[in-house]
PDB file of N, CA and C in Angstrom:
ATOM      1  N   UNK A   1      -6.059  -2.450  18.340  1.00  0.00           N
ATOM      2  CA  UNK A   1      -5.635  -1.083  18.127  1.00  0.00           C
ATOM      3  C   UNK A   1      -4.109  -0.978  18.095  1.00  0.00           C
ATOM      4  N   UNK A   2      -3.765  -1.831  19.055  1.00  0.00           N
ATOM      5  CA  UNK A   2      -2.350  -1.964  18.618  1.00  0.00           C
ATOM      6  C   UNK A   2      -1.697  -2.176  17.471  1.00  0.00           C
ATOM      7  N   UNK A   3      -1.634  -3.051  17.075  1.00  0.00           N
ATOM      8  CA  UNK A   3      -1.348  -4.205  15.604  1.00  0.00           C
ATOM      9  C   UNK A   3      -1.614  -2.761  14.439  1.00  0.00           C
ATOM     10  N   UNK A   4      -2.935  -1.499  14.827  1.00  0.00           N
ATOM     11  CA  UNK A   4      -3.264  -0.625  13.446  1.00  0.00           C
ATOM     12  C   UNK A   4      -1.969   0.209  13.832  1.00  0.00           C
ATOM     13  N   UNK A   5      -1.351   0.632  15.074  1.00  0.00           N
ATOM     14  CA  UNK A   5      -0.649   1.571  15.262  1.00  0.00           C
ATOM     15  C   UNK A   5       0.544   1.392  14.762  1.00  0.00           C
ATOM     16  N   UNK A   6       1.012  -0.094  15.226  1.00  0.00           N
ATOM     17  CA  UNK A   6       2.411  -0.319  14.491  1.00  0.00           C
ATOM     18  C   UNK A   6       1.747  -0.564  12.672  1.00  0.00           C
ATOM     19  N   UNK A   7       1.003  -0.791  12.363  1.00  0.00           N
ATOM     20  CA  UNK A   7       1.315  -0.801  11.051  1.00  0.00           C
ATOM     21  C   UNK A   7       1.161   0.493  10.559  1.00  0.00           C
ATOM     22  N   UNK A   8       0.358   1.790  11.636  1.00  0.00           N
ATOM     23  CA  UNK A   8       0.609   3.171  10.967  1.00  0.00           C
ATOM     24  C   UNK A   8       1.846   3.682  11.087  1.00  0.00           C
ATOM     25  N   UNK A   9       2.484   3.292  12.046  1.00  0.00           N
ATOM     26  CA  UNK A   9       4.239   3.406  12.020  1.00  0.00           C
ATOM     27  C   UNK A   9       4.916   3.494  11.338  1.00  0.00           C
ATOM     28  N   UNK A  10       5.212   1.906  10.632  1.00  0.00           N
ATOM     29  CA  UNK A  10       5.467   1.299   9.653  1.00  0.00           C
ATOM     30  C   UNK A  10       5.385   1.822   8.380  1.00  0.00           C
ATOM     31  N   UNK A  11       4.014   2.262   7.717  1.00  0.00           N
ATOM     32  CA  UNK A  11       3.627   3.302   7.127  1.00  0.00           C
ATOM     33  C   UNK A  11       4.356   4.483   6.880  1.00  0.00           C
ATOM     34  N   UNK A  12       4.188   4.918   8.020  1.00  0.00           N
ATOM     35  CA  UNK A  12       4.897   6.246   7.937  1.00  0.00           C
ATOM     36  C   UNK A  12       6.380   6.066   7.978  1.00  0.00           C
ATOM     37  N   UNK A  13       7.491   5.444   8.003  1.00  0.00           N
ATOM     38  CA  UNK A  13       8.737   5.630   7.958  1.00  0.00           C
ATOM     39  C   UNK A  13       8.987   5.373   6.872  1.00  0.00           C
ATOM     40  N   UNK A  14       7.735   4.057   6.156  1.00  0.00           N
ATOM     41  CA  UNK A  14       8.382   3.918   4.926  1.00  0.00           C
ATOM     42  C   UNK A  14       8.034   4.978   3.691  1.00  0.00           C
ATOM     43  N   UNK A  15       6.819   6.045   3.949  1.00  0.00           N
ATOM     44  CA  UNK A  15       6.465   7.068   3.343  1.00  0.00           C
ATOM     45  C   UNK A  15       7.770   8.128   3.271  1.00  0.00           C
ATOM     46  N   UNK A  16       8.472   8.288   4.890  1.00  0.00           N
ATOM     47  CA  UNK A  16       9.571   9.224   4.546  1.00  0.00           C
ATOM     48  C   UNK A  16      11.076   8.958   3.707  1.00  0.00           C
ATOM     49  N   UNK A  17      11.068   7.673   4.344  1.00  0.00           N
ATOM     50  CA  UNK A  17      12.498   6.975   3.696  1.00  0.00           C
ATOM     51  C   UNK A  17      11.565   6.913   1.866  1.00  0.00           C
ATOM     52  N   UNK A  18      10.685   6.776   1.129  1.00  0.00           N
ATOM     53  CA  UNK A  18      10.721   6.763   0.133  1.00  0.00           C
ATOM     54  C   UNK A  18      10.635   8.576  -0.473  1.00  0.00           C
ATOM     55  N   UNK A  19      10.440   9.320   0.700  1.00  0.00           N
ATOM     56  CA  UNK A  19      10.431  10.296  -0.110  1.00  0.00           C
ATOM     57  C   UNK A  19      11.958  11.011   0.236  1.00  0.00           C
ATOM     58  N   UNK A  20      12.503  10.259   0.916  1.00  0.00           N
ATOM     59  CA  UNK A  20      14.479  11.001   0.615  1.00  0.00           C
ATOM     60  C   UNK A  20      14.583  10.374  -0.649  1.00  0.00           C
ATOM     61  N   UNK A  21      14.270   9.090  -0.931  1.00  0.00           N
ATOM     62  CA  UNK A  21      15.003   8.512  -1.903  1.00  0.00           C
ATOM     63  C   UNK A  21      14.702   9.422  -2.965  1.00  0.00           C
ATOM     64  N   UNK A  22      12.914   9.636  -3.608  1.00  0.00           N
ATOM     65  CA  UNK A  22      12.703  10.690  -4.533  1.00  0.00           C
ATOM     66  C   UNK A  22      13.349  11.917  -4.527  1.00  0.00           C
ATOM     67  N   UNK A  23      13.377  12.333  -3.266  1.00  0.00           N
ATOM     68  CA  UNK A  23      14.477  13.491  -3.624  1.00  0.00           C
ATOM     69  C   UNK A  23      15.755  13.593  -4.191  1.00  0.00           C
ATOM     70  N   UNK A  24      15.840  12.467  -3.654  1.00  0.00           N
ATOM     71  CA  UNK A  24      17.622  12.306  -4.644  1.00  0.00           C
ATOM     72  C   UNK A  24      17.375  11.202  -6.154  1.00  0.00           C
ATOM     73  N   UNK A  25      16.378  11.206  -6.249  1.00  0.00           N
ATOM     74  CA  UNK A  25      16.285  10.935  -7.354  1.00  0.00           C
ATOM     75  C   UNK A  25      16.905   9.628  -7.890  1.00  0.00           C
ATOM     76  N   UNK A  26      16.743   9.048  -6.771  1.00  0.00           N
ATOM     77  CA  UNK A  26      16.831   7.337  -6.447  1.00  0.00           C
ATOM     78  C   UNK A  26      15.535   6.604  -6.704  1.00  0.00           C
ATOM     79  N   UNK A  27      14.963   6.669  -7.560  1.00  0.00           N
ATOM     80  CA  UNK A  27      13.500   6.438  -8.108  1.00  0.00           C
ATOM     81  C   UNK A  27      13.766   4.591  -8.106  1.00  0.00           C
ATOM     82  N   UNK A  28      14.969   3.976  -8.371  1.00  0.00           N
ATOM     83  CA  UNK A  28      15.013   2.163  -8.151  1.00  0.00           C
ATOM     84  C   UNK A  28      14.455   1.642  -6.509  1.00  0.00           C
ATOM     85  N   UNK A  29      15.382   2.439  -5.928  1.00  0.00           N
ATOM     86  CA  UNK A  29      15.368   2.224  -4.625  1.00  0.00           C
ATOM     87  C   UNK A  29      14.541   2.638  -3.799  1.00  0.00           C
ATOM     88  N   UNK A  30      13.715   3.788  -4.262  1.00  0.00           N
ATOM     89  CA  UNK A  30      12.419   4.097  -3.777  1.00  0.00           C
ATOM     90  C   UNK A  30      11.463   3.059  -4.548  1.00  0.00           C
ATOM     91  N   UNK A  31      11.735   2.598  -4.952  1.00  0.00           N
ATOM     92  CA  UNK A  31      10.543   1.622  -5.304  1.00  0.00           C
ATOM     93  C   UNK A  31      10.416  -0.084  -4.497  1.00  0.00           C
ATOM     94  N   UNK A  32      11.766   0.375  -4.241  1.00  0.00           N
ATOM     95  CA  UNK A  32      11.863  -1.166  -3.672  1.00  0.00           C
ATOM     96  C   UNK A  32      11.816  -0.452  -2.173  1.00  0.00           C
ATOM     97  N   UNK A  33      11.674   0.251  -1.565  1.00  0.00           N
ATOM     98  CA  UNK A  33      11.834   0.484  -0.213  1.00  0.00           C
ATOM     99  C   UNK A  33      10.226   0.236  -0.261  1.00  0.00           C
ATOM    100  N   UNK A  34       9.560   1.077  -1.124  1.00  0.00           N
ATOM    101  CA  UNK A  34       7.901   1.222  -0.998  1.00  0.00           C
ATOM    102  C   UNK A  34       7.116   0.056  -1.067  1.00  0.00           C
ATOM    103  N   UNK A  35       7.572  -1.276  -1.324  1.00  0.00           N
ATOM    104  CA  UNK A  35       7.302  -2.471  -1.998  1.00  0.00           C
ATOM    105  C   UNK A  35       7.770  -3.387  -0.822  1.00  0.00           C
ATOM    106  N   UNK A  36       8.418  -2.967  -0.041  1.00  0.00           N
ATOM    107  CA  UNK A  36       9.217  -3.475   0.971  1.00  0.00           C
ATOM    108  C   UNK A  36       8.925  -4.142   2.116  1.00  0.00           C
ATOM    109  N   UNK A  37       7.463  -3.647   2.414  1.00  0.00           N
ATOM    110  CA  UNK A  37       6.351  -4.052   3.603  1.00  0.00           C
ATOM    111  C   UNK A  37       4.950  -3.812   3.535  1.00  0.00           C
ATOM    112  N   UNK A  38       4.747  -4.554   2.306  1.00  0.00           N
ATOM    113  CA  UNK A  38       3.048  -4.277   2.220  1.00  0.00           C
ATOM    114  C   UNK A  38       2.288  -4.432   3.470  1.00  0.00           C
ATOM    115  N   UNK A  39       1.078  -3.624   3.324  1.00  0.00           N
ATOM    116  CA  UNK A  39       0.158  -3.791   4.310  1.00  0.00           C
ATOM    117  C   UNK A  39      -0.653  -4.849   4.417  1.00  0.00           C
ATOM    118  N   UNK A  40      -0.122  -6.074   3.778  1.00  0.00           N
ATOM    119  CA  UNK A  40      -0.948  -7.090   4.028  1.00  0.00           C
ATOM    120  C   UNK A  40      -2.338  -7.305   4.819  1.00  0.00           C
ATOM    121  N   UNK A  41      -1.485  -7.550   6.161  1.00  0.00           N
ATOM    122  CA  UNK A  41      -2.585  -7.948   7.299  1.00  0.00           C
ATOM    123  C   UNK A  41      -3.060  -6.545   7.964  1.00  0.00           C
ATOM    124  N   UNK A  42      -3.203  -5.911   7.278  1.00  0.00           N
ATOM    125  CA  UNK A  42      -3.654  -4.313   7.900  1.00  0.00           C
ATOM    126  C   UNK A  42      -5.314  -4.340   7.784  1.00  0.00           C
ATOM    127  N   UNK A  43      -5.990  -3.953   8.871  1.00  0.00           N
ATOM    128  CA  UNK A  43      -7.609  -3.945   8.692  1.00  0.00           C
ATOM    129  C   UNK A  43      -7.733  -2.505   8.192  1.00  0.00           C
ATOM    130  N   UNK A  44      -7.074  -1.726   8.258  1.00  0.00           N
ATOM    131  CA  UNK A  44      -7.326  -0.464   7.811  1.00  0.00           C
ATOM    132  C   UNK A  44      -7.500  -0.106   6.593  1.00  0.00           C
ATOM    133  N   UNK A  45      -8.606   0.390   5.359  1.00  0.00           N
ATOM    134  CA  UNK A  45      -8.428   0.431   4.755  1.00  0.00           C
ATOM    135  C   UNK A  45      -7.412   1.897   3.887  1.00  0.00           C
ATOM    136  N   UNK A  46      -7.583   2.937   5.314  1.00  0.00           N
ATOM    137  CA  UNK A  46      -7.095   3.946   4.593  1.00  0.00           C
ATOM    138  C   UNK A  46      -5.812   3.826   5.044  1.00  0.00           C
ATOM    139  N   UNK A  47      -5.160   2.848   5.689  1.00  0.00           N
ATOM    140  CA  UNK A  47      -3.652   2.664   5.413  1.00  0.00           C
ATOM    141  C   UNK A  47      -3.238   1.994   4.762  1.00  0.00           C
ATOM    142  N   UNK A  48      -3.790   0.987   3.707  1.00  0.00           N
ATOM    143  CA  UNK A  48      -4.026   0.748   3.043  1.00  0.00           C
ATOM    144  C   UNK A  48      -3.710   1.315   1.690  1.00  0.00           C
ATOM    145  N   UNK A  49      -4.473   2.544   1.778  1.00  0.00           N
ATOM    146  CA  UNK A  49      -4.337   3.138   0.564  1.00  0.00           C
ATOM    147  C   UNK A  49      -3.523   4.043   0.654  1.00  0.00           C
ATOM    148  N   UNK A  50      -3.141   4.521   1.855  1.00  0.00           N
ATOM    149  CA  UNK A  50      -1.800   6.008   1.985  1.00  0.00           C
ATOM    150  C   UNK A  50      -0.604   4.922   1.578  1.00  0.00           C
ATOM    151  N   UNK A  51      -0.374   3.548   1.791  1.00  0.00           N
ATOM    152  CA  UNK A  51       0.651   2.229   1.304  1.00  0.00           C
ATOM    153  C   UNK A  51       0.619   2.530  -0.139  1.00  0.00           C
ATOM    154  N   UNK A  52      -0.317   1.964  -1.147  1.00  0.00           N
ATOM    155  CA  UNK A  52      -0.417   1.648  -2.170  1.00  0.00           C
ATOM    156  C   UNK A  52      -0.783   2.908  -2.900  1.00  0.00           C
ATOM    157  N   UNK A  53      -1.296   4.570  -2.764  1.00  0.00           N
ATOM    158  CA  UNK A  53      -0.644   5.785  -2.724  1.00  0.00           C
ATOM    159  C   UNK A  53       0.812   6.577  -2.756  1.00  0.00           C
ATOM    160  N   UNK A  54       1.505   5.467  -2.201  1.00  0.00           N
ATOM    161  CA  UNK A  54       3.320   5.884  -2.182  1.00  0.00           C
ATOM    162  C   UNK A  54       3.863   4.868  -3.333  1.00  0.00           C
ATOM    163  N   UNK A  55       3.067   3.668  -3.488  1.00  0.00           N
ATOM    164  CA  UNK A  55       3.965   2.958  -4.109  1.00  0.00           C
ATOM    165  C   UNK A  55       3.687   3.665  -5.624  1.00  0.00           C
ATOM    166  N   UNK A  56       2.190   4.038  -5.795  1.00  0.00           N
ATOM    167  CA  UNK A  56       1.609   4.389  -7.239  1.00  0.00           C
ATOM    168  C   UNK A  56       2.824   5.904  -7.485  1.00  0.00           C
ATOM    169  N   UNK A  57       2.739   6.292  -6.333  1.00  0.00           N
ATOM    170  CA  UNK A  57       3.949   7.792  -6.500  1.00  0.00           C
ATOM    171  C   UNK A  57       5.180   7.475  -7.505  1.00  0.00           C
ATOM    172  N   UNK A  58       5.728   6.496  -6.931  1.00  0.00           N
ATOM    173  CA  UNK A  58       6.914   5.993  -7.554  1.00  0.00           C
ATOM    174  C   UNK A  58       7.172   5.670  -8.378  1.00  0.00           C
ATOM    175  N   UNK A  59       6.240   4.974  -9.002  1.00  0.00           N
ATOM    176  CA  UNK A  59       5.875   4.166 -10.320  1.00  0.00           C
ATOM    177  C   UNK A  59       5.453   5.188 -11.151  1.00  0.00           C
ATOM    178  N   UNK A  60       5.026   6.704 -10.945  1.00  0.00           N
ATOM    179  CA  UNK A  60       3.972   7.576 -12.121  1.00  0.00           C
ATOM    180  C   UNK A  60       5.936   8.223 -11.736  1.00  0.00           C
ATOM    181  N   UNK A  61       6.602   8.506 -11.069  1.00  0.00           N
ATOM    182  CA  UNK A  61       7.829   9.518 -11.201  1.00  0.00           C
ATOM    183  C   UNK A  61       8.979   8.934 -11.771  1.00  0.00           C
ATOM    184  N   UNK A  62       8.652   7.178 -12.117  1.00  0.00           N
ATOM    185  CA  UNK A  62       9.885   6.768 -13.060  1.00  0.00           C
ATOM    186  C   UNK A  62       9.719   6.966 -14.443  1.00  0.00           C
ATOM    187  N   UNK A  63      10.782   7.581 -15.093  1.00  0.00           N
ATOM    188  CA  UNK A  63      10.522   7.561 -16.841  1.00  0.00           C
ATOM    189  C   UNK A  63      10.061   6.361 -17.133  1.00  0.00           C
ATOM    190  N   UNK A  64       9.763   6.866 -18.033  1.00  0.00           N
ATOM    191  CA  UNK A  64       8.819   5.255 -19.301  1.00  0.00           C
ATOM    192  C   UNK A  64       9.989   4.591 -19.866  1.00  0.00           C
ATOM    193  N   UNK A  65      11.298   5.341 -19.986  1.00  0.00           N
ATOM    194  CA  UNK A  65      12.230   4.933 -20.817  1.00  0.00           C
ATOM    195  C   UNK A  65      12.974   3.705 -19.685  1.00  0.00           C
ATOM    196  N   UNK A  66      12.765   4.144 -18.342  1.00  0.00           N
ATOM    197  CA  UNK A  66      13.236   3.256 -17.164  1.00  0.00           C
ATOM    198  C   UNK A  66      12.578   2.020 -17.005  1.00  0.00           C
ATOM    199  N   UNK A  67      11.134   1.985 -17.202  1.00  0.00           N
ATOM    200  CA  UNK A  67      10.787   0.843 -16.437  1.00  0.00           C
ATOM    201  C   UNK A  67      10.797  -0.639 -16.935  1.00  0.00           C
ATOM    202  N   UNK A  68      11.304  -1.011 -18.124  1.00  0.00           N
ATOM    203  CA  UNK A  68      11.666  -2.250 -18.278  1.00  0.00           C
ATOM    204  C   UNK A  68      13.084  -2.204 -17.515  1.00  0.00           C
ATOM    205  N   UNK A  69      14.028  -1.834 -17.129  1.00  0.00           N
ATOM    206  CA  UNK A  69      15.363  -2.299 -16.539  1.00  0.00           C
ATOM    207  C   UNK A  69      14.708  -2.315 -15.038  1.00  0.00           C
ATOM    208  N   UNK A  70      14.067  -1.616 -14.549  1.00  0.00           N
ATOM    209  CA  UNK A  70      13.821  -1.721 -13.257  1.00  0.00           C
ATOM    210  C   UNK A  70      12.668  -2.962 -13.156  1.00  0.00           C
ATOM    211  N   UNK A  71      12.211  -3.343 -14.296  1.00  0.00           N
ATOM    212  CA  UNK A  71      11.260  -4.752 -14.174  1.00  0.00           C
ATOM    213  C   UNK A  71      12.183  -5.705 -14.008  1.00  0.00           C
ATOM    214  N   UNK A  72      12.851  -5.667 -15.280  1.00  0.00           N
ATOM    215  CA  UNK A  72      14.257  -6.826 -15.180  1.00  0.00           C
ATOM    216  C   UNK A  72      15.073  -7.212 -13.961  1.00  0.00           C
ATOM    217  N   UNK A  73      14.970  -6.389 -13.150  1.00  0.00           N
ATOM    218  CA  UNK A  73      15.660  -6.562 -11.949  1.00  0.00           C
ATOM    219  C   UNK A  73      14.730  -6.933 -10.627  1.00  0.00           C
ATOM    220  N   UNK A  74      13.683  -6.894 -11.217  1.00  0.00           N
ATOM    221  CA  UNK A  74      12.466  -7.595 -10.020  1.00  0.00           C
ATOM    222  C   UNK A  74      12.686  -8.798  -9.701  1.00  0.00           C
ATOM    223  N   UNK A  75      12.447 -10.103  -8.694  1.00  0.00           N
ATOM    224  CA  UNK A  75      12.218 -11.315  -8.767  1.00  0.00           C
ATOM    225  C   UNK A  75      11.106 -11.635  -9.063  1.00  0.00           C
ATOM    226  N   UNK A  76       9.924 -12.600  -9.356  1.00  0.00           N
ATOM    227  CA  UNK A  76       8.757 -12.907  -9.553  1.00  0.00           C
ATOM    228  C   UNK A  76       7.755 -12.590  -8.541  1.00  0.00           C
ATOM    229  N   UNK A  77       8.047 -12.808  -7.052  1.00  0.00           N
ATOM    230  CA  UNK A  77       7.350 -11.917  -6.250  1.00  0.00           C
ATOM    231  C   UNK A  77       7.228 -10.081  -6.680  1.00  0.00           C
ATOM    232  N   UNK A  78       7.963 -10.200  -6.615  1.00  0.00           N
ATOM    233  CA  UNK A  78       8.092  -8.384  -6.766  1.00  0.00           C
ATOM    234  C   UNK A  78       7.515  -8.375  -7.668  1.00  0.00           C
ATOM    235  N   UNK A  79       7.245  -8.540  -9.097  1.00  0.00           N
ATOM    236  CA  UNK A  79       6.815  -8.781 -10.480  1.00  0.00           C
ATOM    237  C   UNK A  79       5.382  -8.792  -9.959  1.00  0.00           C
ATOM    238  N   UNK A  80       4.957  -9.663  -9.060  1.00  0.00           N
ATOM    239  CA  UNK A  80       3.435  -9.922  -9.101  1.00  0.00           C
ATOM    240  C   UNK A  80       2.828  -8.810  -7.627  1.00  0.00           C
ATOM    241  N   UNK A  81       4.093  -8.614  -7.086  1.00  0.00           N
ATOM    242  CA  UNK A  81       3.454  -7.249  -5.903  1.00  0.00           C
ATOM    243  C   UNK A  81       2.844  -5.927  -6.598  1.00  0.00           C
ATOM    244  N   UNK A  82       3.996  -5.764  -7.624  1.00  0.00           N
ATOM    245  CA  UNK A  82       3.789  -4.730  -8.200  1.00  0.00           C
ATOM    246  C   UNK A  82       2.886  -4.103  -9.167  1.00  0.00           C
ATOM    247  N   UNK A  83       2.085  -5.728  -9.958  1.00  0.00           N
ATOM    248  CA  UNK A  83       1.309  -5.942 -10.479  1.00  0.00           C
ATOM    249  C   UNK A  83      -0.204  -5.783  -9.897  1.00  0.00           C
ATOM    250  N   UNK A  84       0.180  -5.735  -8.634  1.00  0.00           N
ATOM    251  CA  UNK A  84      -1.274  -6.096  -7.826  1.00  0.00           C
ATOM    252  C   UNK A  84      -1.404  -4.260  -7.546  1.00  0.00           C
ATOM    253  N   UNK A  85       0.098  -3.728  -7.236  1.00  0.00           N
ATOM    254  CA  UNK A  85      -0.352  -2.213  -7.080  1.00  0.00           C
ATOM    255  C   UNK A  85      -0.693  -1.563  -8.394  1.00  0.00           C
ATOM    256  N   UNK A  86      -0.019  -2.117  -9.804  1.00  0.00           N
ATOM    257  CA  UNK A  86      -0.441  -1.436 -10.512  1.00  0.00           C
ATOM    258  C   UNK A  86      -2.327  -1.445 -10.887  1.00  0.00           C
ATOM    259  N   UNK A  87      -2.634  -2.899 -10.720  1.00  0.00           N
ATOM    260  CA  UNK A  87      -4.212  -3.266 -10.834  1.00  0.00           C
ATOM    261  C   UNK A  87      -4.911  -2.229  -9.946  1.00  0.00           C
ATOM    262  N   UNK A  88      -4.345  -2.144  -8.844  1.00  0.00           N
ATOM    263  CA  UNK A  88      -5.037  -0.829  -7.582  1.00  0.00           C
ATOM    264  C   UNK A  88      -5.203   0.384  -8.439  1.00  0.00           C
ATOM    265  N   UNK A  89      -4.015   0.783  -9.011  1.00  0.00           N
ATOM    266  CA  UNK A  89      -3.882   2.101  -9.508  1.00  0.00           C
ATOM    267  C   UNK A  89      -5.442   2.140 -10.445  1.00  0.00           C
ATOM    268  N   UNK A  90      -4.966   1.412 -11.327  1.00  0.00           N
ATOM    269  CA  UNK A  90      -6.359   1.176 -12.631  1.00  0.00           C
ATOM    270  C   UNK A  90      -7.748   1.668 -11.864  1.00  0.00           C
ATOM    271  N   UNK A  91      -8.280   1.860 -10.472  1.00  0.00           N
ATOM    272  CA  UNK A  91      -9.407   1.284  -9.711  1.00  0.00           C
ATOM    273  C   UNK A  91      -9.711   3.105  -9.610  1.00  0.00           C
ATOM    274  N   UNK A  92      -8.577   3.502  -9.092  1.00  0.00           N
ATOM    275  CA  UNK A  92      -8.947   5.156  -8.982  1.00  0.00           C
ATOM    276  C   UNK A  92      -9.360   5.971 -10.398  1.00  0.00           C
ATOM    277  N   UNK A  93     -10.592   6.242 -10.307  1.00  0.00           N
ATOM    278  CA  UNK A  93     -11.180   7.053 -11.051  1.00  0.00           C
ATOM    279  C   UNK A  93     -10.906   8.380 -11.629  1.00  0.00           C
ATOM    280  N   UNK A  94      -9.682   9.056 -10.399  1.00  0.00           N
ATOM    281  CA  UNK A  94      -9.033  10.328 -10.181  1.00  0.00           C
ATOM    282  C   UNK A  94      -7.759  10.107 -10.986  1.00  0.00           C
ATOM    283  N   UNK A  95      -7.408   9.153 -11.273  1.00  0.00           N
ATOM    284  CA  UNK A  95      -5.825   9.011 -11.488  1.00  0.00           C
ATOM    285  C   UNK A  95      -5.590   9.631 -12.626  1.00  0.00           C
ATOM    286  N   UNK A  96      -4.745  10.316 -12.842  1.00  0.00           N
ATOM    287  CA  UNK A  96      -4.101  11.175 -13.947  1.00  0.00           C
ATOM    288  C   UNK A  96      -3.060  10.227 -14.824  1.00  0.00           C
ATOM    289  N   UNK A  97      -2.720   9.037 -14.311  1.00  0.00           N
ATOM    290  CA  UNK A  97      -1.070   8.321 -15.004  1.00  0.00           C
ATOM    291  C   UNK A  97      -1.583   7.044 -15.344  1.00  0.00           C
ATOM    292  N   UNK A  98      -2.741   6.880 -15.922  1.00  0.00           N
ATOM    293  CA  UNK A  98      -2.983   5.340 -16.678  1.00  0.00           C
ATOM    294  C   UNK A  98      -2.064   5.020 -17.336  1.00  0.00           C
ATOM    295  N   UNK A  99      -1.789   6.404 -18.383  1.00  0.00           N
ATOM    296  CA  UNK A  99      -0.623   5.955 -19.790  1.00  0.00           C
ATOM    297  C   UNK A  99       0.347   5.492 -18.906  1.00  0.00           C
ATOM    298  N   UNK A 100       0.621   5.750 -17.842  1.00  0.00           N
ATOM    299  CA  UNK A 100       2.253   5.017 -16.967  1.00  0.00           C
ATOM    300  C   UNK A 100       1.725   3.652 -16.764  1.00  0.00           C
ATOM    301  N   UNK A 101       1.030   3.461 -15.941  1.00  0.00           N
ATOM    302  CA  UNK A 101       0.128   1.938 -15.194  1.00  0.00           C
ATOM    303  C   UNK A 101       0.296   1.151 -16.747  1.00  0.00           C
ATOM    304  N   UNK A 102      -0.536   2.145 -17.919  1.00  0.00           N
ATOM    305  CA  UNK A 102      -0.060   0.518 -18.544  1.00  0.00           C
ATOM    306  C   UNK A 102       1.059   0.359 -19.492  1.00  0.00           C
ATOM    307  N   UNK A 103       1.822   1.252 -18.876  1.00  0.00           N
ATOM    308  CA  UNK A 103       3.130   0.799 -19.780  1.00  0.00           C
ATOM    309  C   UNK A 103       3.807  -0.144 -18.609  1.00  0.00           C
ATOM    310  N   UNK A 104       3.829   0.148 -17.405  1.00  0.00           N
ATOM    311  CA  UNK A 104       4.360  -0.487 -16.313  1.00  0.00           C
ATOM    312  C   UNK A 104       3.383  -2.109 -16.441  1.00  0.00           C
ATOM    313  N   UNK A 105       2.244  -2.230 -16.740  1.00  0.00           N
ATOM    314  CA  UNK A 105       1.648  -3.896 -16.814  1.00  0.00           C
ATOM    315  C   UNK A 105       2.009  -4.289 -17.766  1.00  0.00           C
ATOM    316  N   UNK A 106       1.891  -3.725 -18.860  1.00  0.00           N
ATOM    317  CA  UNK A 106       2.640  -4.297 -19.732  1.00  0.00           C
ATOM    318  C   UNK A 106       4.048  -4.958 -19.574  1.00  0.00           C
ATOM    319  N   UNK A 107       5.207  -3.968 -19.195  1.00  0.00           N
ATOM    320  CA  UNK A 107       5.951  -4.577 -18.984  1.00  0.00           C
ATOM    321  C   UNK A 107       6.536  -6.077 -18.045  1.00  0.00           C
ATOM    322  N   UNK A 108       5.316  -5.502 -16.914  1.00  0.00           N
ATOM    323  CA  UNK A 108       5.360  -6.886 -16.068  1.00  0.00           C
ATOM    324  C   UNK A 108       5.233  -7.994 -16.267  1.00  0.00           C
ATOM    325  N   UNK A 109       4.050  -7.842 -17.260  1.00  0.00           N
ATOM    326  CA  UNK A 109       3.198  -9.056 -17.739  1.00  0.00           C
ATOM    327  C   UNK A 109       4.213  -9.829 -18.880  1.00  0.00           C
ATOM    328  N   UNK A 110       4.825  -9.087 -19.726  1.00  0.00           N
ATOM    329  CA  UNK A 110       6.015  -9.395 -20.418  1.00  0.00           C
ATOM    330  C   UNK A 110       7.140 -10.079 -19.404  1.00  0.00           C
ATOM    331  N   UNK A 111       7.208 -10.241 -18.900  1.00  0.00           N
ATOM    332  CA  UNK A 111       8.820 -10.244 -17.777  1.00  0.00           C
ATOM    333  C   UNK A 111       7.858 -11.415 -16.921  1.00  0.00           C
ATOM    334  N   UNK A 112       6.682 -11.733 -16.231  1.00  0.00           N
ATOM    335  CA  UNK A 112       6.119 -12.471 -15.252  1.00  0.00           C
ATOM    336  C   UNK A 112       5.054 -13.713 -16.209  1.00  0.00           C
ATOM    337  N   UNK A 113       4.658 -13.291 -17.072  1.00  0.00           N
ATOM    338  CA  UNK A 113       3.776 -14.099 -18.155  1.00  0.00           C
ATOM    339  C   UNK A 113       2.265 -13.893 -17.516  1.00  0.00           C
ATOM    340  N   UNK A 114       1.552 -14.581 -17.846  1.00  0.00           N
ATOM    341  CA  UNK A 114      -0.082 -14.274 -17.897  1.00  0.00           C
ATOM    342  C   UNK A 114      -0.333 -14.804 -16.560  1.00  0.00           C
ATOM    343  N   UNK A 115       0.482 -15.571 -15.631  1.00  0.00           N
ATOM    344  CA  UNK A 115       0.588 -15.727 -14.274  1.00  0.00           C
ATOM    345  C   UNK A 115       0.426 -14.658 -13.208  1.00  0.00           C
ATOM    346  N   UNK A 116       1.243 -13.731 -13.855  1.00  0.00           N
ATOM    347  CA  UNK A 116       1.604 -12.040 -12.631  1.00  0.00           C
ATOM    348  C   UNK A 116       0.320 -11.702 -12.747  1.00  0.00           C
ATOM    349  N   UNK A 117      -0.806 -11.852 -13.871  1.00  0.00           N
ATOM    350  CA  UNK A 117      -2.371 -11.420 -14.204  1.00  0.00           C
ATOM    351  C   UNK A 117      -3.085 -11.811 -13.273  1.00  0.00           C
ATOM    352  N   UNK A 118      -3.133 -13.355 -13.443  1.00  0.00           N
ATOM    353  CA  UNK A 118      -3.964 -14.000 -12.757  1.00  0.00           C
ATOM    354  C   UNK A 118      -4.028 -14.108 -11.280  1.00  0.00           C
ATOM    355  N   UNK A 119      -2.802 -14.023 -10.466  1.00  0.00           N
ATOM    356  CA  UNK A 119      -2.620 -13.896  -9.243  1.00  0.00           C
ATOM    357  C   UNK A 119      -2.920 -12.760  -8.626  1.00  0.00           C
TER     358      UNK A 119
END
């Protein structure tokens, strides 16, 4: 119970620190803050998804015209983190921003090769 609390912590600071950044309209740096401490080893699934919920935020509030420079500036980890949130996104049935998700895989997959896929 411990180990869920600090990772709801965790969670939550990085939910607020990404939503100053959106406010100021720091949409790079909110992406990399949100990307910053996956929930990896989290048993929880719905922290889990309030995680990968903030990161999908970020990614549907960057222009389309943005997200190849903000790919370009990924390393290959990041390339394939981001890939794994965009694959999440695809899964929700509710989601309103596919046309974003696959302009954002696309671009990844361009920038990471058929590797960022498979992993």
């Amino acid at each position: 119970m411990g180990e869920e609390k600090e990772f709801a912590t965790q969670i939550d600071s990085t939910l607020q620190e990404t939503q100053s950044l959106l406010n100021g309209q720091n949409y790079g740096r909110a992406l990399l803050v949100a990307i910053s401490n996956p929930p990896v080893k989290c048993k929880n699934p719905e922290l889990k998804k309030k995680s990968s919920d903030n990161v999908l935020r970020v990614l549907e509030m960057i222009k389309d015209s943005d997200i190849q420079s903000h790919v370009n500036d990924f390393d290959p980890d990041q390339i394939d983190l981001v890939m794994k949130y965009v694959c999440k996104g695809f899964e929700d049935k509710n989601s309103t921003n596919s046309g974003s998700l696959l302009r954002w895989h696309q671009a990844l997959a361009e920038k990471g090769g058929i590797g960022t896929i498979i992993r």
